[in-house]
C-alpha atoms as a PDB file:
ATOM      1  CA  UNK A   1       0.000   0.000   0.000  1.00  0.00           C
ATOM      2  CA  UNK A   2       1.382   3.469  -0.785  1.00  0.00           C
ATOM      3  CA  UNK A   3       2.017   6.593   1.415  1.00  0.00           C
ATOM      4  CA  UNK A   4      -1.104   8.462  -0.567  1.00  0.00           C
ATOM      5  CA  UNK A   5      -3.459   5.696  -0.309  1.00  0.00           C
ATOM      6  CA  UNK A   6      -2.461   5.087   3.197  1.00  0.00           C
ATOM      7  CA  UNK A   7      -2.641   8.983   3.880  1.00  0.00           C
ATOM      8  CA  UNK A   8      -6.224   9.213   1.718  1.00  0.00           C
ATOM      9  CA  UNK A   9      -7.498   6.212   4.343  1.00  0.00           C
ATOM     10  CA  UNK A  10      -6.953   7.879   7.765  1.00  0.00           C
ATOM     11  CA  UNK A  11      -7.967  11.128   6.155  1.00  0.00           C
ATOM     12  CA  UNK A  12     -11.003  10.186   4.986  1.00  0.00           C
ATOM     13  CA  UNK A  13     -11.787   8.116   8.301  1.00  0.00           C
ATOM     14  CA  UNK A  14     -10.896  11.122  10.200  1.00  0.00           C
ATOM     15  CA  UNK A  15     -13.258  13.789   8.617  1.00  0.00           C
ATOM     16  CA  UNK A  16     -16.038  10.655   8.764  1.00  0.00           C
ATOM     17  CA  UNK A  17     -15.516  10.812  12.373  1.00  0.00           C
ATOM     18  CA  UNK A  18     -15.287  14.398  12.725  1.00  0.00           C
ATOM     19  CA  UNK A  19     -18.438  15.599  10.850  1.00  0.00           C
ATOM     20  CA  UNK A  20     -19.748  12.659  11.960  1.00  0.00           C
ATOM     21  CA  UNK A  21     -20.365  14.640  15.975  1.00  0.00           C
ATOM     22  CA  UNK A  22     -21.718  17.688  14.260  1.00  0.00           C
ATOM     23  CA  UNK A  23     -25.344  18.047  15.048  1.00  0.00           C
ATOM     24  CA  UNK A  24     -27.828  16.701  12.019  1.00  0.00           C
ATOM     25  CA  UNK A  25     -28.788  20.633  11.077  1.00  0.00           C
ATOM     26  CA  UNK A  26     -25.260  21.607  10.590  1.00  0.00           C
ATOM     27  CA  UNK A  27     -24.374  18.877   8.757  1.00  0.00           C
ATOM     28  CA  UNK A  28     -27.392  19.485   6.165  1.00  0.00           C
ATOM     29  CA  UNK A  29     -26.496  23.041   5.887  1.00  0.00           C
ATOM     30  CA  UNK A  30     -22.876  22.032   5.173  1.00  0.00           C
ATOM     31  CA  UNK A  31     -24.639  19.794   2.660  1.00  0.00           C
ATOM     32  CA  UNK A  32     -26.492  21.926   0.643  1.00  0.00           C
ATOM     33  CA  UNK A  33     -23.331  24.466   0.145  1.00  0.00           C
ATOM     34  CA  UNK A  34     -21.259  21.601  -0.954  1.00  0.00           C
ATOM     35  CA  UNK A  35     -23.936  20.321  -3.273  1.00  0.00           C
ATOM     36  CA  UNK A  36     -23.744  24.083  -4.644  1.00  0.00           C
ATOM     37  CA  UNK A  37     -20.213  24.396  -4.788  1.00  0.00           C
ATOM     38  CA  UNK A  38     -20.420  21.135  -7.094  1.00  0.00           C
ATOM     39  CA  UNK A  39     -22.874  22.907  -9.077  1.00  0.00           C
ATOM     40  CA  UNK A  40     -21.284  25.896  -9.569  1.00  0.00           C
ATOM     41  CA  UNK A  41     -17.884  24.200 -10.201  1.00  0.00           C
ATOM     42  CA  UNK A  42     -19.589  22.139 -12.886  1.00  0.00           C
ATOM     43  CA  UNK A  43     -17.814  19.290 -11.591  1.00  0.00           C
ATOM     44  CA  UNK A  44     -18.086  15.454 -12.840  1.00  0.00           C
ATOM     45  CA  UNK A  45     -21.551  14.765 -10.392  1.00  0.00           C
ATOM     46  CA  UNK A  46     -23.450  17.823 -11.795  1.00  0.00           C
ATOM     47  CA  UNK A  47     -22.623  16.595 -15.385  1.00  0.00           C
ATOM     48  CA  UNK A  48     -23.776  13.230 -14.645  1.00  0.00           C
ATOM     49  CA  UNK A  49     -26.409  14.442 -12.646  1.00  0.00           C
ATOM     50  CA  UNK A  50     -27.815  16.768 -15.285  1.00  0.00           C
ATOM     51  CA  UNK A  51     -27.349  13.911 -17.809  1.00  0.00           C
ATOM     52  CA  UNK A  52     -29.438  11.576 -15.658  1.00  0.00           C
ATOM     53  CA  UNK A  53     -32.016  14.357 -15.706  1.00  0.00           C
ATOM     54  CA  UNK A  54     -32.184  15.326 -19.281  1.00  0.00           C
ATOM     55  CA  UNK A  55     -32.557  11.881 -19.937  1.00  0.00           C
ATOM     56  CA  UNK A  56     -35.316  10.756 -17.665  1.00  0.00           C
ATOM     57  CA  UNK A  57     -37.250  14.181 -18.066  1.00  0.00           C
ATOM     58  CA  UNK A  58     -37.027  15.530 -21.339  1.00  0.00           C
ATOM     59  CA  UNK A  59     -40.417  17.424 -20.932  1.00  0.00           C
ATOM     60  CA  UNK A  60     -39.137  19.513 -18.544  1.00  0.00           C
ATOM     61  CA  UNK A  61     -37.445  23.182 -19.629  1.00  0.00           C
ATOM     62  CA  UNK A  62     -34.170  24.359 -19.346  1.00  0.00           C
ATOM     63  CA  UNK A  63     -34.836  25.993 -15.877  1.00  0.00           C
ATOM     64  CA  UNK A  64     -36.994  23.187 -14.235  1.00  0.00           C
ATOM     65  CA  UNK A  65     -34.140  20.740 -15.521  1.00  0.00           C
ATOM     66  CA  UNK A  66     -31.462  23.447 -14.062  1.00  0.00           C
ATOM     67  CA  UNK A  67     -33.850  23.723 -10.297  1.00  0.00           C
ATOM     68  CA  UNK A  68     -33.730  20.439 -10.152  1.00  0.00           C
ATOM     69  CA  UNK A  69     -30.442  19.277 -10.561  1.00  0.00           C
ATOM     70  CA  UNK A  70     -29.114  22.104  -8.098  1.00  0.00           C
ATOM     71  CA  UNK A  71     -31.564  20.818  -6.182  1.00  0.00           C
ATOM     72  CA  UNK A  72     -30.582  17.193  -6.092  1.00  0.00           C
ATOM     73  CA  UNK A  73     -26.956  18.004  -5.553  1.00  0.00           C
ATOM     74  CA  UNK A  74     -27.818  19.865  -2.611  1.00  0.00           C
ATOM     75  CA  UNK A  75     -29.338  16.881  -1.088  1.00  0.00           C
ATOM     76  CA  UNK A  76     -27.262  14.178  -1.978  1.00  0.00           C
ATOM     77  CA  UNK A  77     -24.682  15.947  -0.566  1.00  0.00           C
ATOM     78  CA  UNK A  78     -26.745  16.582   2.560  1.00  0.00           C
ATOM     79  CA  UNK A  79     -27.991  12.813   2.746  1.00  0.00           C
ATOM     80  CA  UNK A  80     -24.128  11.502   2.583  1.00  0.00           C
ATOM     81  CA  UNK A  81     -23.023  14.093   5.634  1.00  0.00           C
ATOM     82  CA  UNK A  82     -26.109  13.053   7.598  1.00  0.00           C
ATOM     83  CA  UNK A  83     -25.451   9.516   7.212  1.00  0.00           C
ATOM     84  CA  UNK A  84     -21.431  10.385   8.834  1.00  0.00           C
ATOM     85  CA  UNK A  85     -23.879  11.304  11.939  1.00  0.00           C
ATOM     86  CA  UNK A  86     -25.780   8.265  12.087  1.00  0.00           C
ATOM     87  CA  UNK A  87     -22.987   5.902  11.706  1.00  0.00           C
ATOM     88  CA  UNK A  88     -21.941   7.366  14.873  1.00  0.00           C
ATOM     89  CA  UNK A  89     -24.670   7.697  17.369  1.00  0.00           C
ATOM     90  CA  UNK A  90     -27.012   4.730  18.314  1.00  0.00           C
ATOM     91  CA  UNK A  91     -29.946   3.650  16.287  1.00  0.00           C
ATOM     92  CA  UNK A  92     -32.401   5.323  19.034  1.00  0.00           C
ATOM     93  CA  UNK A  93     -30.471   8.424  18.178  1.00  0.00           C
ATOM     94  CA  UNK A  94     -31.263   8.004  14.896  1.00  0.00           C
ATOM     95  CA  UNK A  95     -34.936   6.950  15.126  1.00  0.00           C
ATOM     96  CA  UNK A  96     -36.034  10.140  17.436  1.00  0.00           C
ATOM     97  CA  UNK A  97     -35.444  12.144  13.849  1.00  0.00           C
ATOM     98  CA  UNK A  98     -38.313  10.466  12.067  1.00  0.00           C
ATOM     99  CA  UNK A  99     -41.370  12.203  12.887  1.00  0.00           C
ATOM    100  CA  UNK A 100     -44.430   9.657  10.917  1.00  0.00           C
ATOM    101  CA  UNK A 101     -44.379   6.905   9.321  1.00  0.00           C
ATOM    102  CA  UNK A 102     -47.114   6.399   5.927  1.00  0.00           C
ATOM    103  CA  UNK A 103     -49.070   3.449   6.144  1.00  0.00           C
ATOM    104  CA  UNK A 104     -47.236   1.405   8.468  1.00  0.00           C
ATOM    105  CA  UNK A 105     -49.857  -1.350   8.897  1.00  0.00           C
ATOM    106  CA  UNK A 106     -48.930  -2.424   5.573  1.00  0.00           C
ATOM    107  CA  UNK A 107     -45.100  -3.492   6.943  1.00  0.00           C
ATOM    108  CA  UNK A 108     -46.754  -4.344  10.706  1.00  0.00           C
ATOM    109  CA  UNK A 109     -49.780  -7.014   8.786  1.00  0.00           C
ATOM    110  CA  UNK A 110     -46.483  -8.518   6.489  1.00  0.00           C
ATOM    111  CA  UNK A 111     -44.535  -8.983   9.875  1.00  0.00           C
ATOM    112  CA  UNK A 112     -47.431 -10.932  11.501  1.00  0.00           C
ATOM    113  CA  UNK A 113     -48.281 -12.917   8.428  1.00  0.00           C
ATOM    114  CA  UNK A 114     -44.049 -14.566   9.016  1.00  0.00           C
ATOM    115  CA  UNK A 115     -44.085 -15.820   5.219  1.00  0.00           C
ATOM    116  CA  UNK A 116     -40.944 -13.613   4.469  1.00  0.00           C
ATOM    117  CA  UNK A 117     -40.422  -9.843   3.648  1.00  0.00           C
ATOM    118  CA  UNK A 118     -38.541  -8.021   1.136  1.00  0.00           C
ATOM    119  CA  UNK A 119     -38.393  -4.615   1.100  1.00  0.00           C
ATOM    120  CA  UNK A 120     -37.433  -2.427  -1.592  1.00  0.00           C
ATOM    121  CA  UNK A 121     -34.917   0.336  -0.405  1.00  0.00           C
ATOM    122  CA  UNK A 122     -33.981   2.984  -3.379  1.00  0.00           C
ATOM    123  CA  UNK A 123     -31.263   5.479  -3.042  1.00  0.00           C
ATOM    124  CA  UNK A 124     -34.427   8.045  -2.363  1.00  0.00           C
ATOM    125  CA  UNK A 125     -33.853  10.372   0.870  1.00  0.00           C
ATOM    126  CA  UNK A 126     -31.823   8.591   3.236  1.00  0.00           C
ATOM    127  CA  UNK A 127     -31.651   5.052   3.561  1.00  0.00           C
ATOM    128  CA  UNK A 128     -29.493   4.255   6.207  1.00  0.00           C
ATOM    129  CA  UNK A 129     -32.318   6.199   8.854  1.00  0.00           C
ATOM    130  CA  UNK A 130     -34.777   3.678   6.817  1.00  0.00           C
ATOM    131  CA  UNK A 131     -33.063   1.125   8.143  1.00  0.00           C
ATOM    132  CA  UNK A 132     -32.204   2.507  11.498  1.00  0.00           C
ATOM    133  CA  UNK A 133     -36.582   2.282  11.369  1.00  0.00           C
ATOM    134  CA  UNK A 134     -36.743  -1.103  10.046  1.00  0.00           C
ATOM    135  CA  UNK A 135     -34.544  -2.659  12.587  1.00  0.00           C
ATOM    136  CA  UNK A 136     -37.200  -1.469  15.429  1.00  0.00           C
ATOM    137  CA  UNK A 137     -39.384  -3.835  13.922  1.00  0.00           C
ATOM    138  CA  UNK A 138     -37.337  -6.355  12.722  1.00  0.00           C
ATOM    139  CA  UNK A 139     -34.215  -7.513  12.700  1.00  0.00           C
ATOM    140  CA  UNK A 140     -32.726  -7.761   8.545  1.00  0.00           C
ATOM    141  CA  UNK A 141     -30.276  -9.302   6.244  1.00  0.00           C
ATOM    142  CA  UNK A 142     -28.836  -6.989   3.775  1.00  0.00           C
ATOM    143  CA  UNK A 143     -25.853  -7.283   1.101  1.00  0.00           C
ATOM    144  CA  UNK A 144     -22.916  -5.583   1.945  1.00  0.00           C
ATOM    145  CA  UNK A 145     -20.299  -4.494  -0.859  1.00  0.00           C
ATOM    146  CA  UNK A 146     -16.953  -3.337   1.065  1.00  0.00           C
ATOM    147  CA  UNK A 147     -15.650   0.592   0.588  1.00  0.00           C
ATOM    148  CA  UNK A 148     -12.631   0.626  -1.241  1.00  0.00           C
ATOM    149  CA  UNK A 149     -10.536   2.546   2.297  1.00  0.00           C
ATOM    150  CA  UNK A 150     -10.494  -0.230   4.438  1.00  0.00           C
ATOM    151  CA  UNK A 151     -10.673   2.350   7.533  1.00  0.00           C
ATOM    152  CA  UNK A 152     -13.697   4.274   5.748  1.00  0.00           C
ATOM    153  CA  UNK A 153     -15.261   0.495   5.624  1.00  0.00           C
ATOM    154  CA  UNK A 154     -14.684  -0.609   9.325  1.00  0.00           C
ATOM    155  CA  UNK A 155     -16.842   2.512  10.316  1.00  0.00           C
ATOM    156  CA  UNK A 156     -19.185   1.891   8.047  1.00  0.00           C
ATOM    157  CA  UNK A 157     -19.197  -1.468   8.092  1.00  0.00           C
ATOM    158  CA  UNK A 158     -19.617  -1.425  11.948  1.00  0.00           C
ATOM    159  CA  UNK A 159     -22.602   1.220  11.682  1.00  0.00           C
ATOM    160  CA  UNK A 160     -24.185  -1.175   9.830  1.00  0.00           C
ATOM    161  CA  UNK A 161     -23.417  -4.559  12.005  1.00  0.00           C
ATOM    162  CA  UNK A 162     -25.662  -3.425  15.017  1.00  0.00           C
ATOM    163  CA  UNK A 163     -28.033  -5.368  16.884  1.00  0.00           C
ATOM    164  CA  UNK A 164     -30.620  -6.878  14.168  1.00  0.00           C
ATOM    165  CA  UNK A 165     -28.471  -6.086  11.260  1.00  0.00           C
ATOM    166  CA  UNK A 166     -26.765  -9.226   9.366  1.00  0.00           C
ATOM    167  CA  UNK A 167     -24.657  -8.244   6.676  1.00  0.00           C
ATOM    168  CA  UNK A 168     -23.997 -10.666   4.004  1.00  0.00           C
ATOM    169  CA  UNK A 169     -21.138 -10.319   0.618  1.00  0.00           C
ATOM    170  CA  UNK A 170     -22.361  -9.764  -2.355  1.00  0.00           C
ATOM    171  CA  UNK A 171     -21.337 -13.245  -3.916  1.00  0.00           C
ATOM    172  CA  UNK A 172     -23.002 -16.552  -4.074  1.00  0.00           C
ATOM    173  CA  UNK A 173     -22.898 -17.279  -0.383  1.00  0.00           C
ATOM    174  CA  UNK A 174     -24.946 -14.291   0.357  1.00  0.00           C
ATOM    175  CA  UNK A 175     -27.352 -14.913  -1.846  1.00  0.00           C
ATOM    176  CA  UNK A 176     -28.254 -18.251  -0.571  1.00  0.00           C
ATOM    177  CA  UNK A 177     -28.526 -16.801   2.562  1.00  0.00           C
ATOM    178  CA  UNK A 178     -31.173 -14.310   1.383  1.00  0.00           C
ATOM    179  CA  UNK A 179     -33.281 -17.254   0.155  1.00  0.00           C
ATOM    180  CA  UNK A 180     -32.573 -18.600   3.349  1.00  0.00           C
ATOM    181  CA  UNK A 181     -33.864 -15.617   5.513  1.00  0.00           C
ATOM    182  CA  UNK A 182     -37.381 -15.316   3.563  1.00  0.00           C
ATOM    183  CA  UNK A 183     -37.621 -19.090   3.429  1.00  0.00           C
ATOM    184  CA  UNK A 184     -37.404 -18.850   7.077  1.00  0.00           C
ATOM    185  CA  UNK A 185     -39.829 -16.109   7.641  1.00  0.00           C
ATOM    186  CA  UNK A 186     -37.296 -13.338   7.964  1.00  0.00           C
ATOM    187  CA  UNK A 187     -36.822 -10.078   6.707  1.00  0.00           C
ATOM    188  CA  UNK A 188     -34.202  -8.857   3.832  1.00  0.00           C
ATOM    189  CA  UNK A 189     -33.889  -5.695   2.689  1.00  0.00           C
ATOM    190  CA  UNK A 190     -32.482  -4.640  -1.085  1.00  0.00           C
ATOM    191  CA  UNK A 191     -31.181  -1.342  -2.830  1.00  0.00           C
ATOM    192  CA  UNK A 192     -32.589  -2.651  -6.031  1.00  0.00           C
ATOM    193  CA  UNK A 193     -31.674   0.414  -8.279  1.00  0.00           C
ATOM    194  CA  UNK A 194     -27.836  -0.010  -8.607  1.00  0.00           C
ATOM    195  CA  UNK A 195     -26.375  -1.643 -12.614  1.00  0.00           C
ATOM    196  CA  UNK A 196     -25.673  -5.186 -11.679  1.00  0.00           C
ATOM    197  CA  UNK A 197     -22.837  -6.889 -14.056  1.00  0.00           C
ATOM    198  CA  UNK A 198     -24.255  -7.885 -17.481  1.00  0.00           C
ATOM    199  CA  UNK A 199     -24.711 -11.027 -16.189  1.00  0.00           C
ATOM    200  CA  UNK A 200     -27.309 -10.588 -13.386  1.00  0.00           C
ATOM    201  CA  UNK A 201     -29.546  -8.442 -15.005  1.00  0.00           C
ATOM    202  CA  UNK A 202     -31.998  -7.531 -17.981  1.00  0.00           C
ATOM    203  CA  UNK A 203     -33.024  -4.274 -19.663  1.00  0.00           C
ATOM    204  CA  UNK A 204     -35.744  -2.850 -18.343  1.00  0.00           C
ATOM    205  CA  UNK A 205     -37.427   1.051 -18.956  1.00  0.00           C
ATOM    206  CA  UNK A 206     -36.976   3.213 -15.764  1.00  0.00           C
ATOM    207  CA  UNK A 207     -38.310   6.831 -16.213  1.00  0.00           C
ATOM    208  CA  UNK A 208     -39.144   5.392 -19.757  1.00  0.00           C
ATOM    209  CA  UNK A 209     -35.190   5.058 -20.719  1.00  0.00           C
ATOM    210  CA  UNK A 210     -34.030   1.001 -20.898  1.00  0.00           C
ATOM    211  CA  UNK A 211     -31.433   0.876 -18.079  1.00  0.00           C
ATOM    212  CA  UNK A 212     -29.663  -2.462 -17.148  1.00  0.00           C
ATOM    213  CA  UNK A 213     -31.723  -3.850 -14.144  1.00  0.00           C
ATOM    214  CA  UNK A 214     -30.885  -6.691 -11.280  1.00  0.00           C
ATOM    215  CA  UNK A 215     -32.758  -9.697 -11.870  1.00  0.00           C
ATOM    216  CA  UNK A 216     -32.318 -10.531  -8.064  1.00  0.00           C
ATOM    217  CA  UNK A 217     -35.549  -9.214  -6.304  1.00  0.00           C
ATOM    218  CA  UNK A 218     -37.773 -10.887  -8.858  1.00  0.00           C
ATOM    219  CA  UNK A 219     -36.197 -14.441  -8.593  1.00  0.00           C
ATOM    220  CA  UNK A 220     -36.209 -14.069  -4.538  1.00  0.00           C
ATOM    221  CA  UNK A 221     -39.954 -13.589  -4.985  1.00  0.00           C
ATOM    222  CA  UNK A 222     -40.022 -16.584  -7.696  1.00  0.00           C
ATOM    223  CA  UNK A 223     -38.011 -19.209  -5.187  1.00  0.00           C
ATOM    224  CA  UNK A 224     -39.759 -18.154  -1.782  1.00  0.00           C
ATOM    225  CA  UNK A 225     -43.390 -17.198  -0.703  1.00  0.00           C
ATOM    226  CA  UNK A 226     -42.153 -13.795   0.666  1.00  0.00           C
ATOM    227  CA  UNK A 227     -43.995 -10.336   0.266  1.00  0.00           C
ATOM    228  CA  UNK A 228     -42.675  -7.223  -1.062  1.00  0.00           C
ATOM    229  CA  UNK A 229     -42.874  -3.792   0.276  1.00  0.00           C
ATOM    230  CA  UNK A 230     -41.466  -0.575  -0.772  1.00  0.00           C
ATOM    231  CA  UNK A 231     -39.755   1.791   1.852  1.00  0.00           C
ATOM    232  CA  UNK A 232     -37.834   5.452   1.631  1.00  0.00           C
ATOM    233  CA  UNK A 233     -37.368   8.142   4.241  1.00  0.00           C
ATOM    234  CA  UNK A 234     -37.663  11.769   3.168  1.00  0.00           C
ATOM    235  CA  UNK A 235     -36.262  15.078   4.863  1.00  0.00           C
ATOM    236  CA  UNK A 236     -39.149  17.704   4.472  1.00  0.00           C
ATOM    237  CA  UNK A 237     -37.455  21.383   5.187  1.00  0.00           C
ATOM    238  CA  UNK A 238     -40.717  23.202   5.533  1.00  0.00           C
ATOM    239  CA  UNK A 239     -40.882  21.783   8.686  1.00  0.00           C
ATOM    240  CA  UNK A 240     -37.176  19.828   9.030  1.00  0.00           C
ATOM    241  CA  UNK A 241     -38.189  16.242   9.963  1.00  0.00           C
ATOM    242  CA  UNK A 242     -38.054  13.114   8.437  1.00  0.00           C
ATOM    243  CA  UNK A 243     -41.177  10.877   7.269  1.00  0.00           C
ATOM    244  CA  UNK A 244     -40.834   7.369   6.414  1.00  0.00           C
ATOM    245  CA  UNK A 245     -42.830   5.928   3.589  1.00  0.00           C
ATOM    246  CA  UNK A 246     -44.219   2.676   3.160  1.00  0.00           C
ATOM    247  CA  UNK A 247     -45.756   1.526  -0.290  1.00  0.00           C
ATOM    248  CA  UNK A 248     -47.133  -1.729  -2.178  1.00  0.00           C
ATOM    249  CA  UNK A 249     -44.842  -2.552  -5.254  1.00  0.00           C
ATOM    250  CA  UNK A 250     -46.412  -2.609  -8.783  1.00  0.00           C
ATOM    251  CA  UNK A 251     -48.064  -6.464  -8.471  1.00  0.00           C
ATOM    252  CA  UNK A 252     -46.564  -7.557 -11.880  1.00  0.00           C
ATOM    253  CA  UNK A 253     -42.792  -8.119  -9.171  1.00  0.00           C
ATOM    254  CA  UNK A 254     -44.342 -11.118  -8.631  1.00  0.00           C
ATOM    255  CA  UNK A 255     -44.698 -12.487 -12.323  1.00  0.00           C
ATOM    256  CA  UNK A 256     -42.473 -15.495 -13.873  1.00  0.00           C
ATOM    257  CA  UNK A 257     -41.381 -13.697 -16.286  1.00  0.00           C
ATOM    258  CA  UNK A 258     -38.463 -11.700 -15.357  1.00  0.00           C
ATOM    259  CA  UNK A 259     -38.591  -8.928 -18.239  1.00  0.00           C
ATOM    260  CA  UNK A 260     -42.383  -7.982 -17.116  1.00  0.00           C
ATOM    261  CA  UNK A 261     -40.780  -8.125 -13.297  1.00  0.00           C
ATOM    262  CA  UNK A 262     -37.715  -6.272 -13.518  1.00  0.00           C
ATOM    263  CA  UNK A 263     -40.232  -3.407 -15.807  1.00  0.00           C
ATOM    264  CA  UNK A 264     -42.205  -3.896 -12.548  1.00  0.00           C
ATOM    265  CA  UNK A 265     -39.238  -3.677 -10.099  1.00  0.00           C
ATOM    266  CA  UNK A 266     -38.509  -0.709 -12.014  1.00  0.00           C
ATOM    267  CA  UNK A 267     -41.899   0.985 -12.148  1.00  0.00           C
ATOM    268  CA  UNK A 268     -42.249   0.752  -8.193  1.00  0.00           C
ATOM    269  CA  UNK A 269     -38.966   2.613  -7.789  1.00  0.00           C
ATOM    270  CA  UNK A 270     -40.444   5.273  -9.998  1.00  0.00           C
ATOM    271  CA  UNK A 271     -43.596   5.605  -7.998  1.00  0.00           C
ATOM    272  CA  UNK A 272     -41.649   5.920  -4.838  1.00  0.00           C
ATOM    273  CA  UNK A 273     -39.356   9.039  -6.904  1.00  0.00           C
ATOM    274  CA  UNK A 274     -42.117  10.226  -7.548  1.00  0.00           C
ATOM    275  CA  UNK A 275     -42.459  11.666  -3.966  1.00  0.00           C
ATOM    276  CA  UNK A 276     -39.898  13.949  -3.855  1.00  0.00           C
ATOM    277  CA  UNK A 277     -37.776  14.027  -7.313  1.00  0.00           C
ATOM    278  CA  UNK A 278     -34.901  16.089  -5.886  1.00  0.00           C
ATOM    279  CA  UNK A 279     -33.972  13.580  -3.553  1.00  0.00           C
ATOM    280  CA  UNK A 280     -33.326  10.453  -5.320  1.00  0.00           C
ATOM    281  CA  UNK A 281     -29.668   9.743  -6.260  1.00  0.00           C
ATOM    282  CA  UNK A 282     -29.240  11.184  -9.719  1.00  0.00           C
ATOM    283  CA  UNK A 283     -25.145  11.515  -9.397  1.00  0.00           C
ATOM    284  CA  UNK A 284     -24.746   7.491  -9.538  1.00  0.00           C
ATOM    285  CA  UNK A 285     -24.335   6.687 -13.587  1.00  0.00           C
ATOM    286  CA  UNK A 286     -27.840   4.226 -14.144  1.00  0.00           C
ATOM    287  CA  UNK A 287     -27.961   4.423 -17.389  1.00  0.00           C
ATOM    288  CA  UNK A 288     -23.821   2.947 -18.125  1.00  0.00           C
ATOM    289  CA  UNK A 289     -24.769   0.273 -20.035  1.00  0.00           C
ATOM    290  CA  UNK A 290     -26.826   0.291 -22.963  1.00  0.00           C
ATOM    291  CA  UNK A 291     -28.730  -1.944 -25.161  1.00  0.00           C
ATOM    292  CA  UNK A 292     -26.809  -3.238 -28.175  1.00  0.00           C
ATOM    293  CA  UNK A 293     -27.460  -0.921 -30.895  1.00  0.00           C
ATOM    294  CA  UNK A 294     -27.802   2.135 -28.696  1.00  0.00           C
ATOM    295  CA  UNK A 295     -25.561   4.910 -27.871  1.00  0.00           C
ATOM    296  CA  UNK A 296     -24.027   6.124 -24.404  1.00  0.00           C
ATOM    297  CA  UNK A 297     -25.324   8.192 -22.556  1.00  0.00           C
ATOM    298  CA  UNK A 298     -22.706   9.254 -20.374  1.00  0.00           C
ATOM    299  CA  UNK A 299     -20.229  11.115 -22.871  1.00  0.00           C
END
């Protein structure tokens, strides 16, 4: 290992751990003028961001396209500081910030039913408070795909190993062990909106562009009796809490055939966008691989 990386891995572990005891409002505001300063910097994220954008939206006009990528910037960046917090204080800590939670009886009548649960998790608001929420309910398996600084990992990596948390690698092994949880009854919980390798996935439209999509969500509801659920936590400024959401999937996830599934899988993730645009992760390249035929998008 070289001097640099070694130097880039305590660094980046020590400004984790020192934002990380800021309170949650400074850490937001910090956010939103670092998702400007990428913005006006016209750095790599806004161009991918305003890509994504374009893409997906092409109704909208120059401005609404321009609000809204500012806009998403602003709280990506806010979602990643928050999430420094809540790696480091306890998940009661982290649960006193969400103020409601939308149809909750849908999750609570799943639980009591015991025939497995998956939920859906995008990248939409922030998703590790979603599953600081989950966790009161249930305890969850979840694939885990280590951070390339081994000292930025351990943090997170520990954040995410607390009591009724089970992470699992993202290879064969942890697979089967997903089966295994809903086969049992248990609960597993997926970030389904991430390219998978060529391999383990199939196109599918999202936001009415074909983007490579994981096949895995659909064939754990094809080899187990489990449920589906969608779930997403949301920051609302007007009156700065956080509300959970908890939605039914589009009911064609459960079909055989994976193409009308994964267009499913897909179309669920859109509806739960849907509730706040700005905050969904728009910086993360969906679109990398393309159909055969078609050109990139990402220039």
């Amino acid at each position: 290992m070289s001097f640099s990386h070694k130097l880039k891995n305590h660094l980046a572990a020590f400004i984790i751990r020192t934002l990380g005891c800021l309170p949650l409002s400074w850490l937001r505001l910090l956010g939103y003028g670092l998702g400007s300063l990428f913005w006006q910097t016209k750095s790599s994220v806004r161009k991918v961001c305003e890509t994504n954008i374009a893409t997906c939206f092409p109704h909208l006009t120059t401005a609404e396209k321009k609000s809204l990528g500012l806009a998403s910037l602003r709280q990506s960046a806010a979602t990643l500081l928050e999430m420094m917090g809540f790696w480091q204080h306890s998940l009661a800590y982290g649960r006193t910030f969400i103020k409601q939670v939308h149809q909750e009886f849908l999750l609570d009548q799943a639980l009591a039913e015991k025939k497995g649960l998956l939920l859906i998790l995008p990248h939409l608001g922030n998703w590790e408070l979603t599953n600081h929420y989950i966790t009161q309910k249930t305890p969850i398996v979840a694939l885990y795909h280590p951070a390339k600084l081994s000292k930025v990992d351990q943090l997170i990596y520990a954040a995410r190993t607390r009591p009724a948390t089970k992470m699992v690698p993202t290879n064969r092994a942890g697979v089967k062990a997903l089966y295994q949880t809903l086969r049992q009854g248990g609960t597993v919980v997926i970030l389904p909106d991430q390219e998978p390798e060529l391999s383990g996935g199939c196109f599918a439209d999202f936001f009415g562009v074909s983007a490579l999509t994981g096949v895995l969500v659909p064939r754990l509801l094809q080899g187990t009796s489990a449920q589906c659920l969608c779930i997403f936590t949301l920051y609302h400024a007007e009156n700065k809490k956080f509300e959970t959401y908890i939605t039914q999937p589009d009911p064609a996830i459960y079909d055989k055939d994976l193409t009308k599934a994964t267009r499913a899988l897909n179309h669920s993730i859109e509806q739960c966008v849907e509730k706040n645009t700005a905050q969904y992760q728009w910086t993360y390249k969906r679109f990398k691989q393309r159909p055969e035929g078609e050109e990139k998008v990402y220039r």
